[in-house]
PDB file of N, CA and C in Angstrom:
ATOM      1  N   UNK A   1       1.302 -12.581 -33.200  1.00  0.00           N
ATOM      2  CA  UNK A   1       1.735 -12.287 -31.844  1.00  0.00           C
ATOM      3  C   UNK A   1       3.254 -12.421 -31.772  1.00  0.00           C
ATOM      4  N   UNK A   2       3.776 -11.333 -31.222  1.00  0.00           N
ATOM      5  CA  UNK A   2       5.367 -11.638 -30.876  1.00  0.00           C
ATOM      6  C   UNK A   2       5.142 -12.239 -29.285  1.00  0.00           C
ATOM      7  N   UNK A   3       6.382 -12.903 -29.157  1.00  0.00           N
ATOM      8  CA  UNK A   3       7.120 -13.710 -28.320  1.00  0.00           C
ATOM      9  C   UNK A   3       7.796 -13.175 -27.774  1.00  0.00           C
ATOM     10  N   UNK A   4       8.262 -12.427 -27.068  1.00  0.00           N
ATOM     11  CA  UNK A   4       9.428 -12.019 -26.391  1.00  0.00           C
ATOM     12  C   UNK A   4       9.981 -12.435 -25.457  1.00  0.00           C
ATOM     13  N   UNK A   5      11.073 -12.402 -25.021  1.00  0.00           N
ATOM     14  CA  UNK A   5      11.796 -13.076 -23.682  1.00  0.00           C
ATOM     15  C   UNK A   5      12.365 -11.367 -22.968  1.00  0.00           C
ATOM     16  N   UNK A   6      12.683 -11.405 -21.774  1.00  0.00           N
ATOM     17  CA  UNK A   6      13.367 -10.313 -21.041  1.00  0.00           C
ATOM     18  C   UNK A   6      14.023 -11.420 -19.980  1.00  0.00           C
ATOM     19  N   UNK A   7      15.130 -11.261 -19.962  1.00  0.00           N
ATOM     20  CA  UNK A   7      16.304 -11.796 -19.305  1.00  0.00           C
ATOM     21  C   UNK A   7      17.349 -11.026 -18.825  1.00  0.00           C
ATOM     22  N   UNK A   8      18.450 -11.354 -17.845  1.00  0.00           N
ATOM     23  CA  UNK A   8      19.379 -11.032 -17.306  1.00  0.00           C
ATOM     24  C   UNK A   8      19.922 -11.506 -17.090  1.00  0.00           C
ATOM     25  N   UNK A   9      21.524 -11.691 -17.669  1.00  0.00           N
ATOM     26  CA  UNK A   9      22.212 -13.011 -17.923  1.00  0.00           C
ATOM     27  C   UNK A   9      23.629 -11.881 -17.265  1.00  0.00           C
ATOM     28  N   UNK A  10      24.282 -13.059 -16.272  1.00  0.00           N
ATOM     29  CA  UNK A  10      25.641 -12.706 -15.739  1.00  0.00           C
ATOM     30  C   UNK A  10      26.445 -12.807 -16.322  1.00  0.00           C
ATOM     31  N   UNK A  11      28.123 -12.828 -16.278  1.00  0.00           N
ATOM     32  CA  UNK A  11      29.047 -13.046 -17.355  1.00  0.00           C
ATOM     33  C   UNK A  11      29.332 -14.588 -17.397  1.00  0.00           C
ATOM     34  N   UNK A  12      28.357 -15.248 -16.728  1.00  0.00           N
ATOM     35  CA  UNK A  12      29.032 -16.715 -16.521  1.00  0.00           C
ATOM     36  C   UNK A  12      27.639 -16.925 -16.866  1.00  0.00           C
ATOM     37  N   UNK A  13      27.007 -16.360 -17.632  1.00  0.00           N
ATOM     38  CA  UNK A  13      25.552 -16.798 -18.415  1.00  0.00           C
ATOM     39  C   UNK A  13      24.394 -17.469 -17.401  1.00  0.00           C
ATOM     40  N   UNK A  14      25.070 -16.976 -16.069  1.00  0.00           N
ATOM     41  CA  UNK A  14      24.095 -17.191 -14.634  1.00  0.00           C
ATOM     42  C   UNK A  14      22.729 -16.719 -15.074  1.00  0.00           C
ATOM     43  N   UNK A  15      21.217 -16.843 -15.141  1.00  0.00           N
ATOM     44  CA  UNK A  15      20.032 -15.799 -14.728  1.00  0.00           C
ATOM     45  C   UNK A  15      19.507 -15.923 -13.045  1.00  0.00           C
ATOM     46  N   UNK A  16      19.996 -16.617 -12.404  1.00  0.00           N
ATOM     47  CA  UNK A  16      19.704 -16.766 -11.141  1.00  0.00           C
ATOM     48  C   UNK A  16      20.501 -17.806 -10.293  1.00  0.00           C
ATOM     49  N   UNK A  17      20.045 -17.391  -9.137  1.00  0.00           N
ATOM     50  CA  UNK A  17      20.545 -18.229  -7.897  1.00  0.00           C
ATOM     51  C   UNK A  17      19.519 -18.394  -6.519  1.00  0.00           C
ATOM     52  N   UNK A  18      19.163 -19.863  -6.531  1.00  0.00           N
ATOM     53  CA  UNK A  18      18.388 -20.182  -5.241  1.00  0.00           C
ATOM     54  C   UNK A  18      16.719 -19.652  -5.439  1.00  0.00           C
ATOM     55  N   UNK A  19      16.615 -19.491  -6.740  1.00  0.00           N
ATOM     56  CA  UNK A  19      15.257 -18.632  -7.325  1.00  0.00           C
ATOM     57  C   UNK A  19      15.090 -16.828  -7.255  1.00  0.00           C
ATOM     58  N   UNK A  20      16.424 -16.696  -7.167  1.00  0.00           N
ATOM     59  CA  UNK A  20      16.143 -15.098  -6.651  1.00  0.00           C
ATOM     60  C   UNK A  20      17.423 -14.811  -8.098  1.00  0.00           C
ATOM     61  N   UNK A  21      17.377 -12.974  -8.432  1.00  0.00           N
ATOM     62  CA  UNK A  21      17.707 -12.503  -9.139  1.00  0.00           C
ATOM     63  C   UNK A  21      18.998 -12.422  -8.834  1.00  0.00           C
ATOM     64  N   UNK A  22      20.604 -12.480  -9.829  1.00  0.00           N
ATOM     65  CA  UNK A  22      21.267 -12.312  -8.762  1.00  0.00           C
ATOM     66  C   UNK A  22      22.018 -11.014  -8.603  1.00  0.00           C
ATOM     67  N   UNK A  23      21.185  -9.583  -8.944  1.00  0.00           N
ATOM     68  CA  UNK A  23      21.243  -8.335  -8.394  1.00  0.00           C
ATOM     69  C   UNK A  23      20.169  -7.762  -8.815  1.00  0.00           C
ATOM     70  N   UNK A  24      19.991  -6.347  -7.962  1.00  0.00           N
ATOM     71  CA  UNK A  24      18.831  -5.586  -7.615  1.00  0.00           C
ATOM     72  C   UNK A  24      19.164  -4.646  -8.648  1.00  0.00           C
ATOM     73  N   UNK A  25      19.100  -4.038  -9.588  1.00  0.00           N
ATOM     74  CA  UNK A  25      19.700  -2.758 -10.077  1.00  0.00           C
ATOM     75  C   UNK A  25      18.764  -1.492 -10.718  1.00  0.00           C
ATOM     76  N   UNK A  26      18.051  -0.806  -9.842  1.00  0.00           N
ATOM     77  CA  UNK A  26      17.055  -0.104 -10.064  1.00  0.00           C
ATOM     78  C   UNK A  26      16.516   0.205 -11.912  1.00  0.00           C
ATOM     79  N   UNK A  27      18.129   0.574 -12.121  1.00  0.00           N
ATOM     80  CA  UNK A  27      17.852   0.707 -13.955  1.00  0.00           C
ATOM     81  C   UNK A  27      17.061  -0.195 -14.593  1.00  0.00           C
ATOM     82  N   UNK A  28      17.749  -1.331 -14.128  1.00  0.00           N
ATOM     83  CA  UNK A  28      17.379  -3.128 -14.940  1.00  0.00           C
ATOM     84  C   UNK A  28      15.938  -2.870 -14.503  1.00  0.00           C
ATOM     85  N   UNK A  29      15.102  -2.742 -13.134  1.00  0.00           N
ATOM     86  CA  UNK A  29      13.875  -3.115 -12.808  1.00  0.00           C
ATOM     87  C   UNK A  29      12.918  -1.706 -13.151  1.00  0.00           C
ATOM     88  N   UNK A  30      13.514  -1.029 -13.797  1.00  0.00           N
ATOM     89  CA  UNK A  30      12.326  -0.235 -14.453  1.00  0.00           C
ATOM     90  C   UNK A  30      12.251  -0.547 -16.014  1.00  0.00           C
ATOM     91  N   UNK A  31      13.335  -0.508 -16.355  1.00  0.00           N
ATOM     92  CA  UNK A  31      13.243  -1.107 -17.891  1.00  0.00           C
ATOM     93  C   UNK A  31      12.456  -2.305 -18.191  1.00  0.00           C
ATOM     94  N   UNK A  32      12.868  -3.045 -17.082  1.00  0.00           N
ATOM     95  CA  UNK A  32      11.956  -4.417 -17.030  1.00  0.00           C
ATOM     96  C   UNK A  32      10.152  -4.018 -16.741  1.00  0.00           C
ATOM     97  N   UNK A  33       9.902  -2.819 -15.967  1.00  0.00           N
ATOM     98  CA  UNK A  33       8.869  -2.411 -15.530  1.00  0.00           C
ATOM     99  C   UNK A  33       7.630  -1.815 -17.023  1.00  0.00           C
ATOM    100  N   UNK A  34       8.970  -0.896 -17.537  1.00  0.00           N
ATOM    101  CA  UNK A  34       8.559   0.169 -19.120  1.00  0.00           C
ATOM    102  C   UNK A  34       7.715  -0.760 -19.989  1.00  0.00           C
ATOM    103  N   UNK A  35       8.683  -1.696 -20.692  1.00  0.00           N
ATOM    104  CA  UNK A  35       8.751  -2.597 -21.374  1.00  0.00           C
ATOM    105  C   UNK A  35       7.001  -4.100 -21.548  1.00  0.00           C
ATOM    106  N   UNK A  36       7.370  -4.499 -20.290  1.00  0.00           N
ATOM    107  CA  UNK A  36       6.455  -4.990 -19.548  1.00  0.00           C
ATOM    108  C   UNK A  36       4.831  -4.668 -19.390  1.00  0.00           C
ATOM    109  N   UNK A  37       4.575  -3.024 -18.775  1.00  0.00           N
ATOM    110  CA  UNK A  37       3.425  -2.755 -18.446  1.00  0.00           C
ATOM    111  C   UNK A  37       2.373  -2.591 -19.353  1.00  0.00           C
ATOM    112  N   UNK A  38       1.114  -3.316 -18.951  1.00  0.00           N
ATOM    113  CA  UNK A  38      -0.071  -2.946 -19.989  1.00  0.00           C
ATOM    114  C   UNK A  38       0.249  -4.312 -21.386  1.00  0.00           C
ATOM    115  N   UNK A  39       1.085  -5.223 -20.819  1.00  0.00           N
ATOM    116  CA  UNK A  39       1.374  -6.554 -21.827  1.00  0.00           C
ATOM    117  C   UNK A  39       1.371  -7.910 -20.656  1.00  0.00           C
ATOM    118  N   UNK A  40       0.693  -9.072 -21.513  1.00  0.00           N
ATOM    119  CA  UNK A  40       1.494 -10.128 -20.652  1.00  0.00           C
ATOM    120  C   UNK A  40       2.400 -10.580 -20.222  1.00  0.00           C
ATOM    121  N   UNK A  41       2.711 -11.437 -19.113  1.00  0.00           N
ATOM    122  CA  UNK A  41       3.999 -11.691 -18.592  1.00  0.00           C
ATOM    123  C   UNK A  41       3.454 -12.992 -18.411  1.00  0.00           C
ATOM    124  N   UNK A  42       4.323 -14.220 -18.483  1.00  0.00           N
ATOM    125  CA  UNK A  42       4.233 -15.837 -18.726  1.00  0.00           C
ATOM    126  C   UNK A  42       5.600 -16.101 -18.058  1.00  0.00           C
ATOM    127  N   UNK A  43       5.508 -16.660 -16.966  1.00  0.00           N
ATOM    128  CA  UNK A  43       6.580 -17.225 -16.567  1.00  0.00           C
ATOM    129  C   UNK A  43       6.030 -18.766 -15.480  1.00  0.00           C
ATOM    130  N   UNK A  44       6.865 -19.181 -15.357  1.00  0.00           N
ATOM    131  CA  UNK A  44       7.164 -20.337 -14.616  1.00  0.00           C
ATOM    132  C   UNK A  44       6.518 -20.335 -12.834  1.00  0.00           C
ATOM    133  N   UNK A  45       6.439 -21.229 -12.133  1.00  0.00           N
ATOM    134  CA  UNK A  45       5.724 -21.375 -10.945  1.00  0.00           C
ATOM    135  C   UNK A  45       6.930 -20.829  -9.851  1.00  0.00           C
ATOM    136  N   UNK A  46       8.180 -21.403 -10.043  1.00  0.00           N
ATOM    137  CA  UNK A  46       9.169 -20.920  -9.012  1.00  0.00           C
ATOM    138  C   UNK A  46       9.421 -19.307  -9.308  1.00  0.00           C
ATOM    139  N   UNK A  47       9.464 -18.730 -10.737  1.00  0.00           N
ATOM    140  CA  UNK A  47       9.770 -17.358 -10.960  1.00  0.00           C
ATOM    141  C   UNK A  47       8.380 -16.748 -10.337  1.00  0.00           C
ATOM    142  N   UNK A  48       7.056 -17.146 -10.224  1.00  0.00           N
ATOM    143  CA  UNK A  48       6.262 -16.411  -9.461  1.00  0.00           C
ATOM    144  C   UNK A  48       6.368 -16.892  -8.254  1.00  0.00           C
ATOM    145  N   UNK A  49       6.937 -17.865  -7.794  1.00  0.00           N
ATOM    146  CA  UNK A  49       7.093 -17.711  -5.952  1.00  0.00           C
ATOM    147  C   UNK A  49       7.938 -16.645  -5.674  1.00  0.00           C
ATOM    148  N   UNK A  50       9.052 -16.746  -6.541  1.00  0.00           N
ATOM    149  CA  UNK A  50      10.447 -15.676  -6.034  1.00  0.00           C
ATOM    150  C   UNK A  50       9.742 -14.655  -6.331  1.00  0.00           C
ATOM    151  N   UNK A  51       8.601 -13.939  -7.239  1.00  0.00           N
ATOM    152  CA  UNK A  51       8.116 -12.650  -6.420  1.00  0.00           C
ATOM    153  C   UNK A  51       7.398 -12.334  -5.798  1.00  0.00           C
ATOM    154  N   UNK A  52       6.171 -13.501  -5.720  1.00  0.00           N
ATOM    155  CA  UNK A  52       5.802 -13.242  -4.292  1.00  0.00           C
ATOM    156  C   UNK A  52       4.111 -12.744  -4.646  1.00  0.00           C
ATOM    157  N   UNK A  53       3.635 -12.085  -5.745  1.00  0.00           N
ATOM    158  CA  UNK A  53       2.449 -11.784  -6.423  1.00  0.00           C
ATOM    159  C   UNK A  53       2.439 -11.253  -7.431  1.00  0.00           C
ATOM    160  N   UNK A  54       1.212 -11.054  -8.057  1.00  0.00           N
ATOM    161  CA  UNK A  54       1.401 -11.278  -9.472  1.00  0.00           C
ATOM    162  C   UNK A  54       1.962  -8.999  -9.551  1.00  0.00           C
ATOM    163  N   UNK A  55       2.851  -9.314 -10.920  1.00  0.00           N
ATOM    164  CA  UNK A  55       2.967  -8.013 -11.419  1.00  0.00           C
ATOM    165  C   UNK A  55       1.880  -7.106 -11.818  1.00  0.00           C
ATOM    166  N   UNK A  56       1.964  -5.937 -10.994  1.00  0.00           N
ATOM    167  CA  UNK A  56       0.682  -5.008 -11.394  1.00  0.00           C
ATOM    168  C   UNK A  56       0.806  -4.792 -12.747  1.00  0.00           C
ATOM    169  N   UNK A  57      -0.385  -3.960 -13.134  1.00  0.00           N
ATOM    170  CA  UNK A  57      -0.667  -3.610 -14.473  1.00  0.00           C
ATOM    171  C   UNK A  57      -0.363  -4.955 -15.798  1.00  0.00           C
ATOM    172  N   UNK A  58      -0.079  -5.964 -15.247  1.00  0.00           N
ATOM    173  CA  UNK A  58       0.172  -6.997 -16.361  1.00  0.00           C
ATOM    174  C   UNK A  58      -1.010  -8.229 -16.540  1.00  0.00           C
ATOM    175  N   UNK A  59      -1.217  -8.695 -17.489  1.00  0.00           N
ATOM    176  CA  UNK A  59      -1.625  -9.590 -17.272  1.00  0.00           C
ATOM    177  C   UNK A  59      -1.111 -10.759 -16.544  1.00  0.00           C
ATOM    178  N   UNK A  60      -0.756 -11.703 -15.765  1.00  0.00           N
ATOM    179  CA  UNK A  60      -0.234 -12.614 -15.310  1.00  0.00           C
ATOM    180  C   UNK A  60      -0.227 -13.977 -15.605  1.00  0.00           C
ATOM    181  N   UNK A  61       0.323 -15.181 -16.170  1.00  0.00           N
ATOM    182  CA  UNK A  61       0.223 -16.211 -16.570  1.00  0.00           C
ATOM    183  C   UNK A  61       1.405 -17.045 -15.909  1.00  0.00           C
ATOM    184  N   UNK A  62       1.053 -18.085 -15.155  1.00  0.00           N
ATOM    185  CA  UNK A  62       1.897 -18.778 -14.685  1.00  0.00           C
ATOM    186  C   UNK A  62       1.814 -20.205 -15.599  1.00  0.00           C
ATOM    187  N   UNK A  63       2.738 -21.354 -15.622  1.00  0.00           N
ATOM    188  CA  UNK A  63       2.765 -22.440 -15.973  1.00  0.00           C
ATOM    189  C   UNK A  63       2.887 -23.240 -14.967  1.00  0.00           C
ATOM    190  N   UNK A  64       2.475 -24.332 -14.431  1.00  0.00           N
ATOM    191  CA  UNK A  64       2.997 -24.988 -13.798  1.00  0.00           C
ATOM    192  C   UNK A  64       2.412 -26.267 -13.509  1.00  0.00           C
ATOM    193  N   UNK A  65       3.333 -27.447 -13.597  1.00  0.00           N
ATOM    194  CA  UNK A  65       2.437 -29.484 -13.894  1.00  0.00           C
ATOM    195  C   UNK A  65       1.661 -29.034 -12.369  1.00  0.00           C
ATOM    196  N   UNK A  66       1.366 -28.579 -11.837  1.00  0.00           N
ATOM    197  CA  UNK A  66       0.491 -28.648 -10.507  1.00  0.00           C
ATOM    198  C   UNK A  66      -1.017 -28.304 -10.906  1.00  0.00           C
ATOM    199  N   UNK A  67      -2.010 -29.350 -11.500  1.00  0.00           N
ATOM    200  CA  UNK A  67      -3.228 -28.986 -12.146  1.00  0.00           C
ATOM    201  C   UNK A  67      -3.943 -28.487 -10.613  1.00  0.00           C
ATOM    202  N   UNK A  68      -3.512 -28.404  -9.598  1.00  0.00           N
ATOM    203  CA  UNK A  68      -4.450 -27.936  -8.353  1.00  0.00           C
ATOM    204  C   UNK A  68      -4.460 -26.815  -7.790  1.00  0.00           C
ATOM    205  N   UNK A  69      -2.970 -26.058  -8.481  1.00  0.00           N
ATOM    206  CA  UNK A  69      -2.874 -24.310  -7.891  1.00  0.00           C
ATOM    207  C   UNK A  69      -3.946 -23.658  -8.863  1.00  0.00           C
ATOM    208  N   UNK A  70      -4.237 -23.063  -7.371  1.00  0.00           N
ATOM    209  CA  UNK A  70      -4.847 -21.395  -8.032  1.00  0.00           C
ATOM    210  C   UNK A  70      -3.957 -20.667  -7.073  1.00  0.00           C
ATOM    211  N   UNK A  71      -4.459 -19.703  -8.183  1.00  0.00           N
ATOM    212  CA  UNK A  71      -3.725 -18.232  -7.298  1.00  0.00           C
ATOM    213  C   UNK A  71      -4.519 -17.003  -8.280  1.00  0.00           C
ATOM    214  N   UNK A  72      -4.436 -15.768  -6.960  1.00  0.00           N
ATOM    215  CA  UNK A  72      -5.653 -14.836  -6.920  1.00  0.00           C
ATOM    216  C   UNK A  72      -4.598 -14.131  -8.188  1.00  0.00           C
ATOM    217  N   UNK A  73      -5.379 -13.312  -9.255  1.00  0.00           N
ATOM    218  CA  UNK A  73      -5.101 -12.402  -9.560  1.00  0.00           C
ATOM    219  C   UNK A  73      -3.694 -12.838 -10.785  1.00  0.00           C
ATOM    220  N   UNK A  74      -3.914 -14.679 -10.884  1.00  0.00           N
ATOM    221  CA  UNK A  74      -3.122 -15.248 -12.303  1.00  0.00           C
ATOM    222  C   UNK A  74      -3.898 -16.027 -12.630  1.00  0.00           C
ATOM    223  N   UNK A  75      -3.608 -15.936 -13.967  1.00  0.00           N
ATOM    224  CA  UNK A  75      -4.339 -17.658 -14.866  1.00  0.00           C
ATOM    225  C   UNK A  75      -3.152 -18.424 -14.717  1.00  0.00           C
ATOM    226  N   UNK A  76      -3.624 -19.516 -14.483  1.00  0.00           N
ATOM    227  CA  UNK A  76      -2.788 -20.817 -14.003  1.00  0.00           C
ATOM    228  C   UNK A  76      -3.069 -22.241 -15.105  1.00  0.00           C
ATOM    229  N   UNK A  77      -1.969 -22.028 -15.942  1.00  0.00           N
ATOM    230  CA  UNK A  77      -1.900 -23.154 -16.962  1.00  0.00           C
ATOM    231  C   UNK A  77      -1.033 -24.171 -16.455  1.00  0.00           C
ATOM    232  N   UNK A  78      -1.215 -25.625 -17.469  1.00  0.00           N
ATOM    233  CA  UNK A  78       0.255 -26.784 -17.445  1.00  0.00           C
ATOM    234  C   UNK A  78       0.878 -26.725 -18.476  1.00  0.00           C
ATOM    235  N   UNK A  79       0.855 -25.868 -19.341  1.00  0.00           N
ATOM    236  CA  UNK A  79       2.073 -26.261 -20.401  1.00  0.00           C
ATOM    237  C   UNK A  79       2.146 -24.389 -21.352  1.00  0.00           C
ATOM    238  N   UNK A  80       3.093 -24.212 -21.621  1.00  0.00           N
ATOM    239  CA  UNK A  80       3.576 -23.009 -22.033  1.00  0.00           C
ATOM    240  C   UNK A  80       2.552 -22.961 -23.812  1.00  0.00           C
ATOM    241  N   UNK A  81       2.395 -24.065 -24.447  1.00  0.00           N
ATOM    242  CA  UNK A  81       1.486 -23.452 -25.148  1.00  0.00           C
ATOM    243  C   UNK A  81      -0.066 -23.161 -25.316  1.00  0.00           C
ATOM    244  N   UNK A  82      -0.446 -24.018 -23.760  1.00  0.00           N
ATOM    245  CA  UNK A  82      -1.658 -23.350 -22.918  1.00  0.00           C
ATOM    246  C   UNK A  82      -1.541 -21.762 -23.420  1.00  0.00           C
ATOM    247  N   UNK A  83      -0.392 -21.516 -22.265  1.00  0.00           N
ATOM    248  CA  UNK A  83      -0.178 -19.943 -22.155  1.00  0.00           C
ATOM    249  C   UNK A  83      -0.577 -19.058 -23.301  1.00  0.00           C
ATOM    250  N   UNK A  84       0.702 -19.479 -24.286  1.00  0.00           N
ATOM    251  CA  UNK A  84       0.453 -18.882 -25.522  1.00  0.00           C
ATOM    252  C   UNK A  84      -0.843 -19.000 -26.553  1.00  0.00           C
ATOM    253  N   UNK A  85      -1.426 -19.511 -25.974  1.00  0.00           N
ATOM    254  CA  UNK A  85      -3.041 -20.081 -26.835  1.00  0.00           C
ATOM    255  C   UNK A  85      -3.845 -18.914 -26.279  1.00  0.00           C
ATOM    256  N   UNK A  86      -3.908 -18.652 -24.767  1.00  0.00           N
ATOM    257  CA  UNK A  86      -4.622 -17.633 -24.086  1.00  0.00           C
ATOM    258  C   UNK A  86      -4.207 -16.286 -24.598  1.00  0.00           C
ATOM    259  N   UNK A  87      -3.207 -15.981 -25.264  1.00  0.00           N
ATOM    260  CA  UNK A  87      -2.519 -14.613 -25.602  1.00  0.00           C
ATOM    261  C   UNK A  87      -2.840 -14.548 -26.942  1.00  0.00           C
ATOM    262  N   UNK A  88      -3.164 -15.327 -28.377  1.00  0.00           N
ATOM    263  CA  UNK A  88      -3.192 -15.388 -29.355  1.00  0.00           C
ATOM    264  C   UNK A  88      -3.012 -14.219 -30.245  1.00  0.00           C
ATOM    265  N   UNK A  89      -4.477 -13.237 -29.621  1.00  0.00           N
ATOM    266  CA  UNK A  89      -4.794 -12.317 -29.662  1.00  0.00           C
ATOM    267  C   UNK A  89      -3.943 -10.724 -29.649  1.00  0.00           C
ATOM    268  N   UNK A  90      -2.674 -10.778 -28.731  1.00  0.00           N
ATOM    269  CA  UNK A  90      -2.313  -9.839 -28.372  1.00  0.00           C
ATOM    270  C   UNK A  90      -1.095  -9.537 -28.808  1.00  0.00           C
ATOM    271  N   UNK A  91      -0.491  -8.557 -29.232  1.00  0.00           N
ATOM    272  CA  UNK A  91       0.114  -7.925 -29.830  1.00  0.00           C
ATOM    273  C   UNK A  91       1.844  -8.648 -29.706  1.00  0.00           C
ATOM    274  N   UNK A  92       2.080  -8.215 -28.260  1.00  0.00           N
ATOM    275  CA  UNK A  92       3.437  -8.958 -27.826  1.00  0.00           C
ATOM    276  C   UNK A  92       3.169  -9.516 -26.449  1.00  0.00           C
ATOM    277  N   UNK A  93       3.922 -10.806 -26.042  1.00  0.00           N
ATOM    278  CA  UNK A  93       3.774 -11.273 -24.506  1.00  0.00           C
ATOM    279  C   UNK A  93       5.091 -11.518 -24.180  1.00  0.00           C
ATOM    280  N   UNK A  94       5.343 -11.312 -23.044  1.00  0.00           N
ATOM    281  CA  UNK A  94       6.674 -11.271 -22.713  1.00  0.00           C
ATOM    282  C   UNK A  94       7.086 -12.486 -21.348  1.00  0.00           C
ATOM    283  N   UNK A  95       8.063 -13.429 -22.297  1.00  0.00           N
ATOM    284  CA  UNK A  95       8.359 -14.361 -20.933  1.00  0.00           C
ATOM    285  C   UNK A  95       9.830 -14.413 -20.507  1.00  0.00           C
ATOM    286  N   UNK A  96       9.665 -14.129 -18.734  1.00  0.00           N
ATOM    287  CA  UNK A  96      10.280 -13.681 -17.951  1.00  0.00           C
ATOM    288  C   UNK A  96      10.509 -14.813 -17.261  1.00  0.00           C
ATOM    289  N   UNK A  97      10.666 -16.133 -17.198  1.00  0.00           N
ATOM    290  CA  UNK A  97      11.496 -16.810 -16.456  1.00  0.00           C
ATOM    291  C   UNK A  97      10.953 -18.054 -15.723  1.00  0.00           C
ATOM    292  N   UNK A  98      11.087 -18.825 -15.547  1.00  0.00           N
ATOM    293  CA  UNK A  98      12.880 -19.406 -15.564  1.00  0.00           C
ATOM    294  C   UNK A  98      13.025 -19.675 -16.630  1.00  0.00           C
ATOM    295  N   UNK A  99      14.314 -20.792 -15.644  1.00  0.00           N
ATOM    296  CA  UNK A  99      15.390 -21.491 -17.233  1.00  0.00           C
ATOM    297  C   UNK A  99      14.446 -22.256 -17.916  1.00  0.00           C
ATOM    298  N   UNK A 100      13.807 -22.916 -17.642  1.00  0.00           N
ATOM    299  CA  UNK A 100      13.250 -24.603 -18.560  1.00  0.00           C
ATOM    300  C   UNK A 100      11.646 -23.691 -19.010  1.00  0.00           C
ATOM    301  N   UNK A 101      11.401 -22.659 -18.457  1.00  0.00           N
ATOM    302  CA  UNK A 101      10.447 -21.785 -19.428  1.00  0.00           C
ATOM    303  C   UNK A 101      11.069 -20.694 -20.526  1.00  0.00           C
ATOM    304  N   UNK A 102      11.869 -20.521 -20.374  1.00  0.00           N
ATOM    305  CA  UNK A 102      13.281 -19.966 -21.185  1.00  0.00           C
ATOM    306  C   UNK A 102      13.206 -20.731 -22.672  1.00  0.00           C
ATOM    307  N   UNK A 103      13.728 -22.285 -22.056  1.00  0.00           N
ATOM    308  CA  UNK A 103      13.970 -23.188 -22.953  1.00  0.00           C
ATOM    309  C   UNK A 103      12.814 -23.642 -23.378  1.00  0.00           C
ATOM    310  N   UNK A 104      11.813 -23.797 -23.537  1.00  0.00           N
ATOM    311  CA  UNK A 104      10.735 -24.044 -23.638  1.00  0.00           C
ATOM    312  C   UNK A 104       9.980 -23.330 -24.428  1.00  0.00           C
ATOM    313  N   UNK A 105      10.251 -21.562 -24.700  1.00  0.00           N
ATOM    314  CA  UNK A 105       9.748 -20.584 -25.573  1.00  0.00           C
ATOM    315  C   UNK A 105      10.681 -20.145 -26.555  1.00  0.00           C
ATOM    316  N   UNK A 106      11.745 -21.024 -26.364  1.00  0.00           N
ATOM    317  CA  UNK A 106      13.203 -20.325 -27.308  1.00  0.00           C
ATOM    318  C   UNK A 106      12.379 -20.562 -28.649  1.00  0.00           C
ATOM    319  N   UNK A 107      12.071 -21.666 -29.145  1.00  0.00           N
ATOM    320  CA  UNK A 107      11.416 -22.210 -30.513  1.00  0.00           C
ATOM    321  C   UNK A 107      10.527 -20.657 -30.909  1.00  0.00           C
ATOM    322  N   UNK A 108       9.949 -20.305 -30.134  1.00  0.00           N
ATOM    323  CA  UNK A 108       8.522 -19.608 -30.494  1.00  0.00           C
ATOM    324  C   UNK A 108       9.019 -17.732 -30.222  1.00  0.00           C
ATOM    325  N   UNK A 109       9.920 -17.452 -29.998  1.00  0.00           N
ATOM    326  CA  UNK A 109      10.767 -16.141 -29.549  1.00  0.00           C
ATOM    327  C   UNK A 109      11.511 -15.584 -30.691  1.00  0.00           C
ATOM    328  N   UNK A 110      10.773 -14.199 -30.765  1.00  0.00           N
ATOM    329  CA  UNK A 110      11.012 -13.556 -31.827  1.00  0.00           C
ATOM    330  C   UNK A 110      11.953 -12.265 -31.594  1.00  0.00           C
ATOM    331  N   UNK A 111      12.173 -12.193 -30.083  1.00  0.00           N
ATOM    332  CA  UNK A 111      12.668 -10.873 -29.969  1.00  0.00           C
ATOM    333  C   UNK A 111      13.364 -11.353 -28.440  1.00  0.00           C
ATOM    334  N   UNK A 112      14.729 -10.629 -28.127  1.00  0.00           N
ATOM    335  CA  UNK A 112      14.704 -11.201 -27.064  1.00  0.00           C
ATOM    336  C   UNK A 112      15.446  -9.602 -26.181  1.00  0.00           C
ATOM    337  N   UNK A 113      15.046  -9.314 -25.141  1.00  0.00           N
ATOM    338  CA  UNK A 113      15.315  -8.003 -24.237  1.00  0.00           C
ATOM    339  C   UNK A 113      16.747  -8.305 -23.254  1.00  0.00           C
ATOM    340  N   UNK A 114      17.857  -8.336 -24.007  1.00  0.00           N
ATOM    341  CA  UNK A 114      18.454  -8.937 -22.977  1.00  0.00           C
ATOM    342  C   UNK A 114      19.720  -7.851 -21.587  1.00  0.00           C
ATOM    343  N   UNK A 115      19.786  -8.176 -20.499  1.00  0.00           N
ATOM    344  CA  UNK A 115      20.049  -7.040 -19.510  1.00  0.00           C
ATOM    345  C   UNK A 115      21.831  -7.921 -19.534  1.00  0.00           C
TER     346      UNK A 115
END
């Protein structure tokens, strides 16, 4: 299984602010879309609040120490190699964010998509 990361890093090596992206740029969010669809996506509990529901066509995997969330339409793990245990199987999974899930998959990241 590859590992992948997709990121968007500012010139001050920013990926966000206040949990939100810190620009919209149609290009960036289809590439991010291409790339993405018909693969998993593993990210963090605040990177799925800041969007709000899970990404169509993806599988969805959140992490997060809260053993009491559910949420419709994600698998809901506590630890990132939960995650990656559930994916074993699959070709490439792609994790999209945050920072300390970032840092957390750097070890295990074989490829990284960077904007």
């Amino acid at each position: 299984m590859m590992v992948s990361m997709v990121v968007a890093i500012a010139e001050n090596n920013a990926i966000g602010k206040d949990n939100q992206l810190l620009w919209h740029l149609p290009r960036d969010l289809k590439h991010f879309k291409t790339i993405t669809s018909g693969h998993t996506v593993i990210m963090g509990r605040k990177t799925f609040d800041s969007v709000g529901k899970p990404l169509p066509n993806r599988r969805n995997i959140v992490i997060t120490r809260n053993t009491e969330l559910s949420i419709d339409g994600v698998e809901v793990v506590n630890d990132l190699k939960s995650a990656l245990r559930l994916c074993a199987a699959e070709e490439e999974v792609f994790i999209v964010g945050g920072a300390e899930i970032y840092k957390q998959a750097m070890p295990d990241t074989g490829r990284i998509y960077l904007n």
